[in-house]
PDB file of N, CA and C in Angstrom:
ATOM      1  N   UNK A   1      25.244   3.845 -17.040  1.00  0.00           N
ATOM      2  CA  UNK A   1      24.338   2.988 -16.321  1.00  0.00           C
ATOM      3  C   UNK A   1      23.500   3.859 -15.380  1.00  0.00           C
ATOM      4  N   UNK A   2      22.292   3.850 -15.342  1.00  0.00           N
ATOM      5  CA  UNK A   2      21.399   4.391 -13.937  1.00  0.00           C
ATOM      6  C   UNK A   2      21.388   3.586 -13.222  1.00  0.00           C
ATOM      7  N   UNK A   3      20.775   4.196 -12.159  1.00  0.00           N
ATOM      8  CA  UNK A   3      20.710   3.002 -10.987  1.00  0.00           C
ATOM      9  C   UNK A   3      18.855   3.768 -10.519  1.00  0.00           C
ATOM     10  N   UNK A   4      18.321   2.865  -9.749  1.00  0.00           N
ATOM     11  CA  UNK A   4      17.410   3.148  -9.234  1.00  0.00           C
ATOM     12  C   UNK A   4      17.117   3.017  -7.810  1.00  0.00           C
ATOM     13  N   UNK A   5      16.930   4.335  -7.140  1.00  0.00           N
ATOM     14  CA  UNK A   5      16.716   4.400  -6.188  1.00  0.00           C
ATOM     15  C   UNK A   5      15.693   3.339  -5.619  1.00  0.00           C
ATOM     16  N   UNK A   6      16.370   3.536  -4.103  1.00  0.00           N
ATOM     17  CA  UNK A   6      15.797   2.012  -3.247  1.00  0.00           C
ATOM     18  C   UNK A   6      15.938   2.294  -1.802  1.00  0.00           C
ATOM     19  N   UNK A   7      14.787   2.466  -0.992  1.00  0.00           N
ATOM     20  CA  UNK A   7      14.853   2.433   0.049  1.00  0.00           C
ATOM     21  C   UNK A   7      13.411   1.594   0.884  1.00  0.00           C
ATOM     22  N   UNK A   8      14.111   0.869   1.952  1.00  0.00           N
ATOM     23  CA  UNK A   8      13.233   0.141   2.938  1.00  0.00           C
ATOM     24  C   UNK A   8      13.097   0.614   4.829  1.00  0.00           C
ATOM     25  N   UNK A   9      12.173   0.809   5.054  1.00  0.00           N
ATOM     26  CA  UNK A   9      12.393   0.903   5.954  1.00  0.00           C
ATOM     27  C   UNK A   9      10.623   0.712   6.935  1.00  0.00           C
ATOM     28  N   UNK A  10      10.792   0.561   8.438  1.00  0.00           N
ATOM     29  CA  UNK A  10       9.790   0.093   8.881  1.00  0.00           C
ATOM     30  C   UNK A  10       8.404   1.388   8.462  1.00  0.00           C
ATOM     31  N   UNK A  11       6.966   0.874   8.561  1.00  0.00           N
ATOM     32  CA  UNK A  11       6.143   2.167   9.063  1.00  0.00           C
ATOM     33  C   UNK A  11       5.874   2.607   9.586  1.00  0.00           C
ATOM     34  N   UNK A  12       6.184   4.032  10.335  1.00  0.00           N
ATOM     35  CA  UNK A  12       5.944   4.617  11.198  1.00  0.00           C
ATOM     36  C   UNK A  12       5.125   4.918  11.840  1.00  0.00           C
ATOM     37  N   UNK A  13       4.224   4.759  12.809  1.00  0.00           N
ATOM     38  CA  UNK A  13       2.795   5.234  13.125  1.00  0.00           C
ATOM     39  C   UNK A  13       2.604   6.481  13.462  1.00  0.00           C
ATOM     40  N   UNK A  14       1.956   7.340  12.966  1.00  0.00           N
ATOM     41  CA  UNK A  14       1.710   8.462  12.972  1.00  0.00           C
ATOM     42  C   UNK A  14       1.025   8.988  14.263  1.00  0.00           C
ATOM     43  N   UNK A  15       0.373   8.125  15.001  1.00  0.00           N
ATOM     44  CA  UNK A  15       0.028   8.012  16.422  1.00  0.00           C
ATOM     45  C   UNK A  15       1.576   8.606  17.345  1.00  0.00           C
ATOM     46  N   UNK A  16       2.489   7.651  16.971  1.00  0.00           N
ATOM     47  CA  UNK A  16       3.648   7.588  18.569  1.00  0.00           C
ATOM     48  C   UNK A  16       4.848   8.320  17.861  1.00  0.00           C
ATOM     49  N   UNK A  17       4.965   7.970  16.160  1.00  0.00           N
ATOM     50  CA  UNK A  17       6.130   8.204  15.530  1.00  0.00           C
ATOM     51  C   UNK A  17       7.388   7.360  15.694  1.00  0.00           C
ATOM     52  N   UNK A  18       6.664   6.258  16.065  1.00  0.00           N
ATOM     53  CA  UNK A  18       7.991   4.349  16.577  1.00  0.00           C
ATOM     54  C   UNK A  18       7.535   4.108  15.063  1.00  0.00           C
ATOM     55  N   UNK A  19       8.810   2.916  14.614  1.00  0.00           N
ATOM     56  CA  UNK A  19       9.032   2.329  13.997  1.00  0.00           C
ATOM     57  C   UNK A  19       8.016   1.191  14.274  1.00  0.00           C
ATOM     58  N   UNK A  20       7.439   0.410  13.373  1.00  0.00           N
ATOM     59  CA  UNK A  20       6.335  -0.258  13.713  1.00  0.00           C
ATOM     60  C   UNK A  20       6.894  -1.763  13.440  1.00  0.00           C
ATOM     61  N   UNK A  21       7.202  -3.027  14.253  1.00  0.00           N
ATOM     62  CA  UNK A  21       7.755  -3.956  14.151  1.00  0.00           C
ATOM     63  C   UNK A  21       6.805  -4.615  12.471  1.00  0.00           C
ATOM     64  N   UNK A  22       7.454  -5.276  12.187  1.00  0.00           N
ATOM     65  CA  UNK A  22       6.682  -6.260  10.978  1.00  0.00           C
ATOM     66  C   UNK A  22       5.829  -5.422   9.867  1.00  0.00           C
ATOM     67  N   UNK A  23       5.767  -4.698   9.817  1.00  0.00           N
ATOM     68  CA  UNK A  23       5.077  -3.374   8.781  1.00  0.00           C
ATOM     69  C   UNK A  23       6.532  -2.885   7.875  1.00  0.00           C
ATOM     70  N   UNK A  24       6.480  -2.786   6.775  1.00  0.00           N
ATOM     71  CA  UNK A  24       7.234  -2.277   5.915  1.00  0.00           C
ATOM     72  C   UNK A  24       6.785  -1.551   4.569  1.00  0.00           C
ATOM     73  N   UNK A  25       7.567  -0.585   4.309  1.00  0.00           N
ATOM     74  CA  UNK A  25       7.788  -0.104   3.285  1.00  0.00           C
ATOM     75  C   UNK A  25       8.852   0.186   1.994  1.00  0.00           C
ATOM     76  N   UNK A  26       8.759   0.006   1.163  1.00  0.00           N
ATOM     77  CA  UNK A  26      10.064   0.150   0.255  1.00  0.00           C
ATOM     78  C   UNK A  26       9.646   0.672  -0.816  1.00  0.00           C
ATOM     79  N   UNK A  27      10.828   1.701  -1.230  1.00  0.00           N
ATOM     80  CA  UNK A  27      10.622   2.790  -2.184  1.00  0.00           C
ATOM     81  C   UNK A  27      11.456   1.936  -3.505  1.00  0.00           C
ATOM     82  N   UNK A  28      10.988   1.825  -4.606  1.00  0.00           N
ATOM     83  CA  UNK A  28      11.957   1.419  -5.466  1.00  0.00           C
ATOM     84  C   UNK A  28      11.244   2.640  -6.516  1.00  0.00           C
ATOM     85  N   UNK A  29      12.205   3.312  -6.939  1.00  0.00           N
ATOM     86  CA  UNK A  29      11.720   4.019  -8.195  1.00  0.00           C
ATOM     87  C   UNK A  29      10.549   5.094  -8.167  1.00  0.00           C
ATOM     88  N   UNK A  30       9.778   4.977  -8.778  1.00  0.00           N
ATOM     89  CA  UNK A  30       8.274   5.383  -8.637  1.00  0.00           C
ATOM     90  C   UNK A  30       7.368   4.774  -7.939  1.00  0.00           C
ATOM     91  N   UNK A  31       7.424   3.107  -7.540  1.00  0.00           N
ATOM     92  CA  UNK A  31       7.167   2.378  -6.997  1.00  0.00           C
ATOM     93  C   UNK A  31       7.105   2.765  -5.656  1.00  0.00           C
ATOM     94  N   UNK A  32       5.893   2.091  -4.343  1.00  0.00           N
ATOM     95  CA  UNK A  32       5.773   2.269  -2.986  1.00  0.00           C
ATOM     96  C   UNK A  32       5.148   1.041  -2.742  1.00  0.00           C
ATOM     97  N   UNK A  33       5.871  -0.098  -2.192  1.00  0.00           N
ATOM     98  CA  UNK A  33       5.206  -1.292  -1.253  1.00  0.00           C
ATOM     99  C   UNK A  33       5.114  -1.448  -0.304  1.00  0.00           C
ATOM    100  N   UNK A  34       3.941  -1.598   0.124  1.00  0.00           N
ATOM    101  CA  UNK A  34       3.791  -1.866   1.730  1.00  0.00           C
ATOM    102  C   UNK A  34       3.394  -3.624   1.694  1.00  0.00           C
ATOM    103  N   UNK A  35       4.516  -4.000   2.788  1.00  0.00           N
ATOM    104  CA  UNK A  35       4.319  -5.447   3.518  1.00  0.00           C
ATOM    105  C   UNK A  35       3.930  -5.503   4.795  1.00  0.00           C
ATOM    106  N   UNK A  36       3.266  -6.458   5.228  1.00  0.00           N
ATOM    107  CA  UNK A  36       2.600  -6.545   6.380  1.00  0.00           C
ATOM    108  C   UNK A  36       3.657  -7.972   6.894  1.00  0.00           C
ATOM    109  N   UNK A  37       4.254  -8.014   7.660  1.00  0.00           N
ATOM    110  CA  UNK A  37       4.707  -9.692   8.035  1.00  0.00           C
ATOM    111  C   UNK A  37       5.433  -9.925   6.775  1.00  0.00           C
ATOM    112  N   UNK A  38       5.255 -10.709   6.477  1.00  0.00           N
ATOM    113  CA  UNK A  38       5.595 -11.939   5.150  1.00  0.00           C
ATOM    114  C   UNK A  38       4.823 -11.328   4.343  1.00  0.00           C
ATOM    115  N   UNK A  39       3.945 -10.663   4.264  1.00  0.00           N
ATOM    116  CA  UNK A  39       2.856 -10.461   2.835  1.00  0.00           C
ATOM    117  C   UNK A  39       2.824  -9.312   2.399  1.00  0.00           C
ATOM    118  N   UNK A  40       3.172  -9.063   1.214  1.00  0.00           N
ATOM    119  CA  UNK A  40       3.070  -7.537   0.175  1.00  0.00           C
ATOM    120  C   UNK A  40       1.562  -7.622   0.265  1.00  0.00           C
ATOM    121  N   UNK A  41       0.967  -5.995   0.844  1.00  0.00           N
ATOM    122  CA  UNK A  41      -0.489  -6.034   0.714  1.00  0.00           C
ATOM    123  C   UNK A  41      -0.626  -4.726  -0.405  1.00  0.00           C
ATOM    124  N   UNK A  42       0.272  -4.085  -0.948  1.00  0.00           N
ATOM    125  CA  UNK A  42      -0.672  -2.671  -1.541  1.00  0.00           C
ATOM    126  C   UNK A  42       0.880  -2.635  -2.080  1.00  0.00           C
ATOM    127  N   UNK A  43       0.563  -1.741  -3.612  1.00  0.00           N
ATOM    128  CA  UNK A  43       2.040  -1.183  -4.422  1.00  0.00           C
ATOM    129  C   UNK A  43       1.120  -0.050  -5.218  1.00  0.00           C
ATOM    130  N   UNK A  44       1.784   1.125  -4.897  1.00  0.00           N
ATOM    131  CA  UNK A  44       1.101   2.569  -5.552  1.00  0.00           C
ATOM    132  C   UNK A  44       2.062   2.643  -6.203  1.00  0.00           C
ATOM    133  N   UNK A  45       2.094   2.562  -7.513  1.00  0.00           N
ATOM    134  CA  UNK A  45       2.803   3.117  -8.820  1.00  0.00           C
ATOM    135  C   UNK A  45       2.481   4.531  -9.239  1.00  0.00           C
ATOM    136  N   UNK A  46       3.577   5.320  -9.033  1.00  0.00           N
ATOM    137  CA  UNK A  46       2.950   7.043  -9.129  1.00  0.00           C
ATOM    138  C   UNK A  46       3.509   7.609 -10.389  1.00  0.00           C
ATOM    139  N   UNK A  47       3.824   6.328 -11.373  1.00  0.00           N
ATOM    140  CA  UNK A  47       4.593   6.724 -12.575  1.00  0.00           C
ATOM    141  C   UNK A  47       3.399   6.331 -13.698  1.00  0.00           C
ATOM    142  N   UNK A  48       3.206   5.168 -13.326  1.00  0.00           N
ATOM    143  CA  UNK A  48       1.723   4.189 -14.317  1.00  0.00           C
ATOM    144  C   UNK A  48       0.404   5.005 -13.762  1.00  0.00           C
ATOM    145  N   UNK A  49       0.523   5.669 -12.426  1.00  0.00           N
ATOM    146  CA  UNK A  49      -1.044   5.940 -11.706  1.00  0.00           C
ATOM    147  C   UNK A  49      -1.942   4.864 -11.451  1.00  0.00           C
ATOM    148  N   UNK A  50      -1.703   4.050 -11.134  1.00  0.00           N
ATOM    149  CA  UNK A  50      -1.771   2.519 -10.536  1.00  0.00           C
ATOM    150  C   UNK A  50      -1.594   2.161  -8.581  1.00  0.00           C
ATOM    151  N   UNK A  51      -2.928   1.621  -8.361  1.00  0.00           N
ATOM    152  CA  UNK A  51      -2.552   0.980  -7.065  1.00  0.00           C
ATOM    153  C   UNK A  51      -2.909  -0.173  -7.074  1.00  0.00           C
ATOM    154  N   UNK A  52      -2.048  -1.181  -6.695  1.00  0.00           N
ATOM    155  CA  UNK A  52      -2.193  -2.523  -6.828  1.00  0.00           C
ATOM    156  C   UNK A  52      -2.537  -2.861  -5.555  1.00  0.00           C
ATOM    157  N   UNK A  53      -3.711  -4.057  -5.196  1.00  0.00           N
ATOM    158  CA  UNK A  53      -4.047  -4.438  -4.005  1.00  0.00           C
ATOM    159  C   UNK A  53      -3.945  -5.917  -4.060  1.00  0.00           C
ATOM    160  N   UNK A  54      -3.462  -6.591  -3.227  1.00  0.00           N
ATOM    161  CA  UNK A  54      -3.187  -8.193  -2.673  1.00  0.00           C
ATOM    162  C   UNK A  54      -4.315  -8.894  -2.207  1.00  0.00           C
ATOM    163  N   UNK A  55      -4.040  -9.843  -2.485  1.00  0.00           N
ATOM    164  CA  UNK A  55      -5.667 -10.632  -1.470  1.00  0.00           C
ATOM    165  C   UNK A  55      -5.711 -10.501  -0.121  1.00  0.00           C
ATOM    166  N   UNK A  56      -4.079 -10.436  -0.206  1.00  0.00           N
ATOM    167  CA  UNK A  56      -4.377 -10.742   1.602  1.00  0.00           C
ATOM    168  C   UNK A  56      -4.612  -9.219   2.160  1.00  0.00           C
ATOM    169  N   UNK A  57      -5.093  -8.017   1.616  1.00  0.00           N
ATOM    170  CA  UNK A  57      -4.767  -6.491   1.509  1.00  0.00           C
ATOM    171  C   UNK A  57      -5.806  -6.564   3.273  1.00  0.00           C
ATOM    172  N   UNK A  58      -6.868  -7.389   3.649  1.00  0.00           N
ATOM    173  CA  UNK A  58      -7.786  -7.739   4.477  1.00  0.00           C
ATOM    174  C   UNK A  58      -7.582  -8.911   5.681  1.00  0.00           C
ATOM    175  N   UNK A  59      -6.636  -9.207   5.496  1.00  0.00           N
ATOM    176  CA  UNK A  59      -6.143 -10.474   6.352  1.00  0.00           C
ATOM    177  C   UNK A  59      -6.326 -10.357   7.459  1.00  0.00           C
ATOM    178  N   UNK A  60      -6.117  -9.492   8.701  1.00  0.00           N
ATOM    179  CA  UNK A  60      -6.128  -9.395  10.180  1.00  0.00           C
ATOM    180  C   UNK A  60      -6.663  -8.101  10.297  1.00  0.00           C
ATOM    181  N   UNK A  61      -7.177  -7.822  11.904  1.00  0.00           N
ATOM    182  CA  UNK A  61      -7.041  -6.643  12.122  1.00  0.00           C
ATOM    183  C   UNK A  61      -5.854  -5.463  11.889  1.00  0.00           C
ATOM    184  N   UNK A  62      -4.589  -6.114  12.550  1.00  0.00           N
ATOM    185  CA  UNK A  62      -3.191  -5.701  12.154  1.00  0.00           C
ATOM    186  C   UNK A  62      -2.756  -5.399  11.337  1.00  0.00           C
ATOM    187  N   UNK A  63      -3.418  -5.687   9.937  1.00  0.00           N
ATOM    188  CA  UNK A  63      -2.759  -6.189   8.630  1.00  0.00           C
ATOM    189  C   UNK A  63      -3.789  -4.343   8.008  1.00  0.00           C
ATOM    190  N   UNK A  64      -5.152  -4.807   8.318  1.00  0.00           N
ATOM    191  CA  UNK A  64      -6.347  -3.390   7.814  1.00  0.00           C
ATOM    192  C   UNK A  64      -5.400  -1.811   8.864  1.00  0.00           C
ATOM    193  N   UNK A  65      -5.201  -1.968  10.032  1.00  0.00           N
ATOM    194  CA  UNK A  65      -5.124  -0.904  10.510  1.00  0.00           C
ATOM    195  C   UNK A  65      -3.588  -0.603   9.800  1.00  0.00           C
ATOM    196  N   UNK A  66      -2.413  -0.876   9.855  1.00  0.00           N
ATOM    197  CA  UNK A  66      -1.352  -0.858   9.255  1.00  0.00           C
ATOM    198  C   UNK A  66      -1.420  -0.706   7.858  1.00  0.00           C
ATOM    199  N   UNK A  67      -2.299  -0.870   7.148  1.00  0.00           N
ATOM    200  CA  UNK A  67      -2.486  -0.900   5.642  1.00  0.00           C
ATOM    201  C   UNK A  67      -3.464   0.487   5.795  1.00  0.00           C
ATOM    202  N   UNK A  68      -3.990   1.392   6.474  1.00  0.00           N
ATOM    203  CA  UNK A  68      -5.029   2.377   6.478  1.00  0.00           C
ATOM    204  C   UNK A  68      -3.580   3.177   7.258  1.00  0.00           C
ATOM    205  N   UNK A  69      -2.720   3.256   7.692  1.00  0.00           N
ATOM    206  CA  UNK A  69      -2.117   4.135   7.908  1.00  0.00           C
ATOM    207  C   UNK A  69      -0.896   4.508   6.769  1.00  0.00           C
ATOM    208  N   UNK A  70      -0.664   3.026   6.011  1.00  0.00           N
ATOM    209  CA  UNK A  70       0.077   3.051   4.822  1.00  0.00           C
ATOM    210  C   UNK A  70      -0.599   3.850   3.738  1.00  0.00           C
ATOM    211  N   UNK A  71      -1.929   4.020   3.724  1.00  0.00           N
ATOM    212  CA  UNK A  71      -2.685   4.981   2.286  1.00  0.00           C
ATOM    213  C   UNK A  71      -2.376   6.006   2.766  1.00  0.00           C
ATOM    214  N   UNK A  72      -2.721   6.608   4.412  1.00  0.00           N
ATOM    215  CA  UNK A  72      -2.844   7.465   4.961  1.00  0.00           C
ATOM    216  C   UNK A  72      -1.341   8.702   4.677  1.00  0.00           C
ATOM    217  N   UNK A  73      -0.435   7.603   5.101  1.00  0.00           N
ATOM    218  CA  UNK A  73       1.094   8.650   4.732  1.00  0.00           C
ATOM    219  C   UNK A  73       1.699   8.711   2.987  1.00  0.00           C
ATOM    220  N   UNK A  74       1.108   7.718   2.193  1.00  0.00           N
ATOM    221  CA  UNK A  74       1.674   7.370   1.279  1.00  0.00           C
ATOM    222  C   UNK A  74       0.643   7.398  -0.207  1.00  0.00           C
ATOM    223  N   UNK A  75      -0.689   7.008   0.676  1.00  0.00           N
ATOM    224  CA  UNK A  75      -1.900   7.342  -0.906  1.00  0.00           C
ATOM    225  C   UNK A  75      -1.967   8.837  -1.367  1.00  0.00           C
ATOM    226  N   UNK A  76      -2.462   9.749  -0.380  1.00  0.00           N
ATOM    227  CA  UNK A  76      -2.358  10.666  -0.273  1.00  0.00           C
ATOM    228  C   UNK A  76      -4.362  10.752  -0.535  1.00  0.00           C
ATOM    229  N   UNK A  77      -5.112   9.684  -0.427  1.00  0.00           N
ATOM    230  CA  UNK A  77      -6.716   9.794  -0.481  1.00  0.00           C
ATOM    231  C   UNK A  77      -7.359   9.058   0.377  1.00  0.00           C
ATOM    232  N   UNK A  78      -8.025  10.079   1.008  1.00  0.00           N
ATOM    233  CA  UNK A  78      -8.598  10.116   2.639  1.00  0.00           C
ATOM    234  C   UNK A  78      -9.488   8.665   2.217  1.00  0.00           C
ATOM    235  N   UNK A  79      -9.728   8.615   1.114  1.00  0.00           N
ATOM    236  CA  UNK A  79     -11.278   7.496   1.215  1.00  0.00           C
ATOM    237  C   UNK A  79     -10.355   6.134   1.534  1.00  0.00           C
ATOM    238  N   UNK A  80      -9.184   5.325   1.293  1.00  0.00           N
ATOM    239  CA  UNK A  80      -8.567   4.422   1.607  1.00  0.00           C
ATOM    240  C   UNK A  80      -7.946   4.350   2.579  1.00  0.00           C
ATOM    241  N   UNK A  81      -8.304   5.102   4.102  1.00  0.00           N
ATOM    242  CA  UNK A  81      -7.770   5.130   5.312  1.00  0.00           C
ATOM    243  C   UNK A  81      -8.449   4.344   5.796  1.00  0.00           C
ATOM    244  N   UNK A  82      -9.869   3.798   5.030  1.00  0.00           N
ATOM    245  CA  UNK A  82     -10.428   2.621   5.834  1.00  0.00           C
ATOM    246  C   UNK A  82     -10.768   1.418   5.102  1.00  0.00           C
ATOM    247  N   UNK A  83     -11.263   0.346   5.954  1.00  0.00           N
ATOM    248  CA  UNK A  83     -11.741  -1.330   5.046  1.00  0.00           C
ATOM    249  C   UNK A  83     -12.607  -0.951   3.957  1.00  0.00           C
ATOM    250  N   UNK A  84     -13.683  -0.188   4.537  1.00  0.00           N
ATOM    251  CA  UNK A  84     -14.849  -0.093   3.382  1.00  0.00           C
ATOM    252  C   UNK A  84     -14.032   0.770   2.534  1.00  0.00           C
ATOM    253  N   UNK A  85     -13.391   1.857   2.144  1.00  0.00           N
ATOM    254  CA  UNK A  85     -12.663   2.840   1.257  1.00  0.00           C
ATOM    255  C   UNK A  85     -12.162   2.153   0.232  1.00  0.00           C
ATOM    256  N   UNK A  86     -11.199   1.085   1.015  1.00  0.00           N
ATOM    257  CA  UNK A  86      -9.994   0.159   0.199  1.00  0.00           C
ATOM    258  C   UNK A  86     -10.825  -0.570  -0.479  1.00  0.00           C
ATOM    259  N   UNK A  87     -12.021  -1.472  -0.186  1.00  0.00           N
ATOM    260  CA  UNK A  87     -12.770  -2.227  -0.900  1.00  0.00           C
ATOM    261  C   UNK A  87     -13.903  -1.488  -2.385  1.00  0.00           C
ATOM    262  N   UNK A  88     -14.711  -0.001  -1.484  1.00  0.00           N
ATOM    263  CA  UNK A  88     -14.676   0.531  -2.857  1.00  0.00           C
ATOM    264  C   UNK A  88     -14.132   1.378  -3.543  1.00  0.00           C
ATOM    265  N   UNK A  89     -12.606   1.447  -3.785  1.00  0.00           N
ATOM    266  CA  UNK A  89     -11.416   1.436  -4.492  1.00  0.00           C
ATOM    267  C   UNK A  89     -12.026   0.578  -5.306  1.00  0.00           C
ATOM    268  N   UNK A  90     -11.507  -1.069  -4.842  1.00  0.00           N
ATOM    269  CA  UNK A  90     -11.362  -2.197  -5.211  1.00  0.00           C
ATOM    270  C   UNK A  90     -12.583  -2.049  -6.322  1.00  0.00           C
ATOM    271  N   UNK A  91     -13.962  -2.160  -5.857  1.00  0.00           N
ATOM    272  CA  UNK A  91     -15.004  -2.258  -6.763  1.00  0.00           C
ATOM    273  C   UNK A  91     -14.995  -1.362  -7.445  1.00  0.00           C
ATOM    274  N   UNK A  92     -15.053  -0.176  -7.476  1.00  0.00           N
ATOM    275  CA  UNK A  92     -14.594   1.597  -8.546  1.00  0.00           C
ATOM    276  C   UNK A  92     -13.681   1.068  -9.557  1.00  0.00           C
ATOM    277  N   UNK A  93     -12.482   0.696  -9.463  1.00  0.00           N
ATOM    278  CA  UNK A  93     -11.289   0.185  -9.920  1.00  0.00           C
ATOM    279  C   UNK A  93     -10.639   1.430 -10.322  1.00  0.00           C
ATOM    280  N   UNK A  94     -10.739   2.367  -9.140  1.00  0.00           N
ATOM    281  CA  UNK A  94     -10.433   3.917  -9.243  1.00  0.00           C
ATOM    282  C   UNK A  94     -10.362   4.266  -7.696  1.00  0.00           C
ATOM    283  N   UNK A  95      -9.354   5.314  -7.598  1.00  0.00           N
ATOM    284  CA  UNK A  95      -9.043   6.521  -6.300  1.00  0.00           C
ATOM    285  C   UNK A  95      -8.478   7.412  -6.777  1.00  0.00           C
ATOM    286  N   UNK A  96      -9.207   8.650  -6.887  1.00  0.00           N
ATOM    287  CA  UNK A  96      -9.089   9.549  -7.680  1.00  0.00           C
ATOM    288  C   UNK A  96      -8.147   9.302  -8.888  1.00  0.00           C
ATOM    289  N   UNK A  97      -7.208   9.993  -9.554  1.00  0.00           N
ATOM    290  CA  UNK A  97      -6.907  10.007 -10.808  1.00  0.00           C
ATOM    291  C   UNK A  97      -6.171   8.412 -10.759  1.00  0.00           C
ATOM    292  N   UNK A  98      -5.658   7.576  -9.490  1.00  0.00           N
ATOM    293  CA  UNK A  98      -5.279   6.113 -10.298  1.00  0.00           C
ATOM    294  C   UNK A  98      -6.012   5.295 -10.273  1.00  0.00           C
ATOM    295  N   UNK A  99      -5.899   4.525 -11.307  1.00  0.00           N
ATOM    296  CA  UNK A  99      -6.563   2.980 -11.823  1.00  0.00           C
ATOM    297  C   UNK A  99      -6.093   1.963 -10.064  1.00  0.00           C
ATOM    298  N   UNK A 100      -6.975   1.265  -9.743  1.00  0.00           N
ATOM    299  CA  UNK A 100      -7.203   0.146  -8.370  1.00  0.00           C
ATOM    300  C   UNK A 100      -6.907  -0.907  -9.403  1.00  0.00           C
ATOM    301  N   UNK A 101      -5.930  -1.734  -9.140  1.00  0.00           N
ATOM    302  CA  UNK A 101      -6.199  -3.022 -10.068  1.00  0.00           C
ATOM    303  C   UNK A 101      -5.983  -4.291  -8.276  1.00  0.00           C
ATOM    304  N   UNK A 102      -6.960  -5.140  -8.312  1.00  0.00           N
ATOM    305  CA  UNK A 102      -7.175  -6.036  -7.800  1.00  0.00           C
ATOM    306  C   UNK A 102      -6.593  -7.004  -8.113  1.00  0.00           C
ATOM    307  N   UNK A 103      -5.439  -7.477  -7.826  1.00  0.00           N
ATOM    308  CA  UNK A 103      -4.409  -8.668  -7.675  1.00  0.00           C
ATOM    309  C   UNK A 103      -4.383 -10.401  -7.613  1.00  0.00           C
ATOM    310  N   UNK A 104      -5.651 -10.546  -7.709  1.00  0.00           N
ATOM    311  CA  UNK A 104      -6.530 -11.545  -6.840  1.00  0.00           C
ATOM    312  C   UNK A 104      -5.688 -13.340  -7.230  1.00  0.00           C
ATOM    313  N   UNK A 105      -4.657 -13.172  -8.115  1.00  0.00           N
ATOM    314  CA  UNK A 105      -3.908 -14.300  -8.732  1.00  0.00           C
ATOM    315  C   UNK A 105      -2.103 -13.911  -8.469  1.00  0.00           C
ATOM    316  N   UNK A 106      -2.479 -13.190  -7.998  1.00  0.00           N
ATOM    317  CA  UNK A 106      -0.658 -12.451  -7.376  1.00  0.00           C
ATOM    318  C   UNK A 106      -0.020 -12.440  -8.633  1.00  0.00           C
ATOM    319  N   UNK A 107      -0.551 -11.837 -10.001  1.00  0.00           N
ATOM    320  CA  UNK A 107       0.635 -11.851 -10.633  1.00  0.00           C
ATOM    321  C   UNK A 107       1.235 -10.218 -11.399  1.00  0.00           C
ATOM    322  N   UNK A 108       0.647  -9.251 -10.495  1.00  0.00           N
ATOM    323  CA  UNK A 108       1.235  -7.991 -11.102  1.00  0.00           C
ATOM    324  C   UNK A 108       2.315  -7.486 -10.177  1.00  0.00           C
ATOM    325  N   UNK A 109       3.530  -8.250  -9.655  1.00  0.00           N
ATOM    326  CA  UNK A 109       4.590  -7.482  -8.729  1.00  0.00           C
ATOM    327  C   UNK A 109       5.572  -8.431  -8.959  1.00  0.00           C
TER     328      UNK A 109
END
């Protein structure tokens, strides 16, 4: 039997280096999700080369700055550290070598 690695834990801000209340991350596999609150906003698949984005990926201020520090430690491409970046991702349906797929019916997670 394998098992697949699994880890959760808060996001760190790279500002203070605190654990960031309501921001999460979880490693499953090849898999990287970031949740904001209650809401999965972004899943970078580094096995498919795939980043999946949520509707709500734009929801609050809280939700954009926490989601621009999540590309920031975890995309590894400077252009999705910001709203406009993440959006033309979104329209490109590309960041560098992965495919952006836009989520817009919640059914790829």
């Amino acid at each position: 039997m394998s098992h697949t690695y699994f880890n959760t834990t808060n996001l760190e801000s790279s500002r203070t280096g605190r654990k960031v209340p309501n921001q999460y991350v979880a490693e499953i596999g090849a898999k990287i999700y970031f949740q904001s609150y209650q809401s999965l906003i972004a899943v970078i698949d580094n096995k498919e080369k795939t980043v999946t984005i949520t509707p709500d990926w734009n929801y609050s201020n809280t939700t954009a700055k926490y989601r621009n520090e999540f590309f920031k430690q975890y995309g590894y491409w400077g252009e999705m550290e910001s709203t406009k970046g993440v959006q033309k991702a979104i329209d490109d349906g590309k960041v560098g070598s992965y495919k952006v797929i836009y989520d817009k019916d919640r059914q790829l997670y």
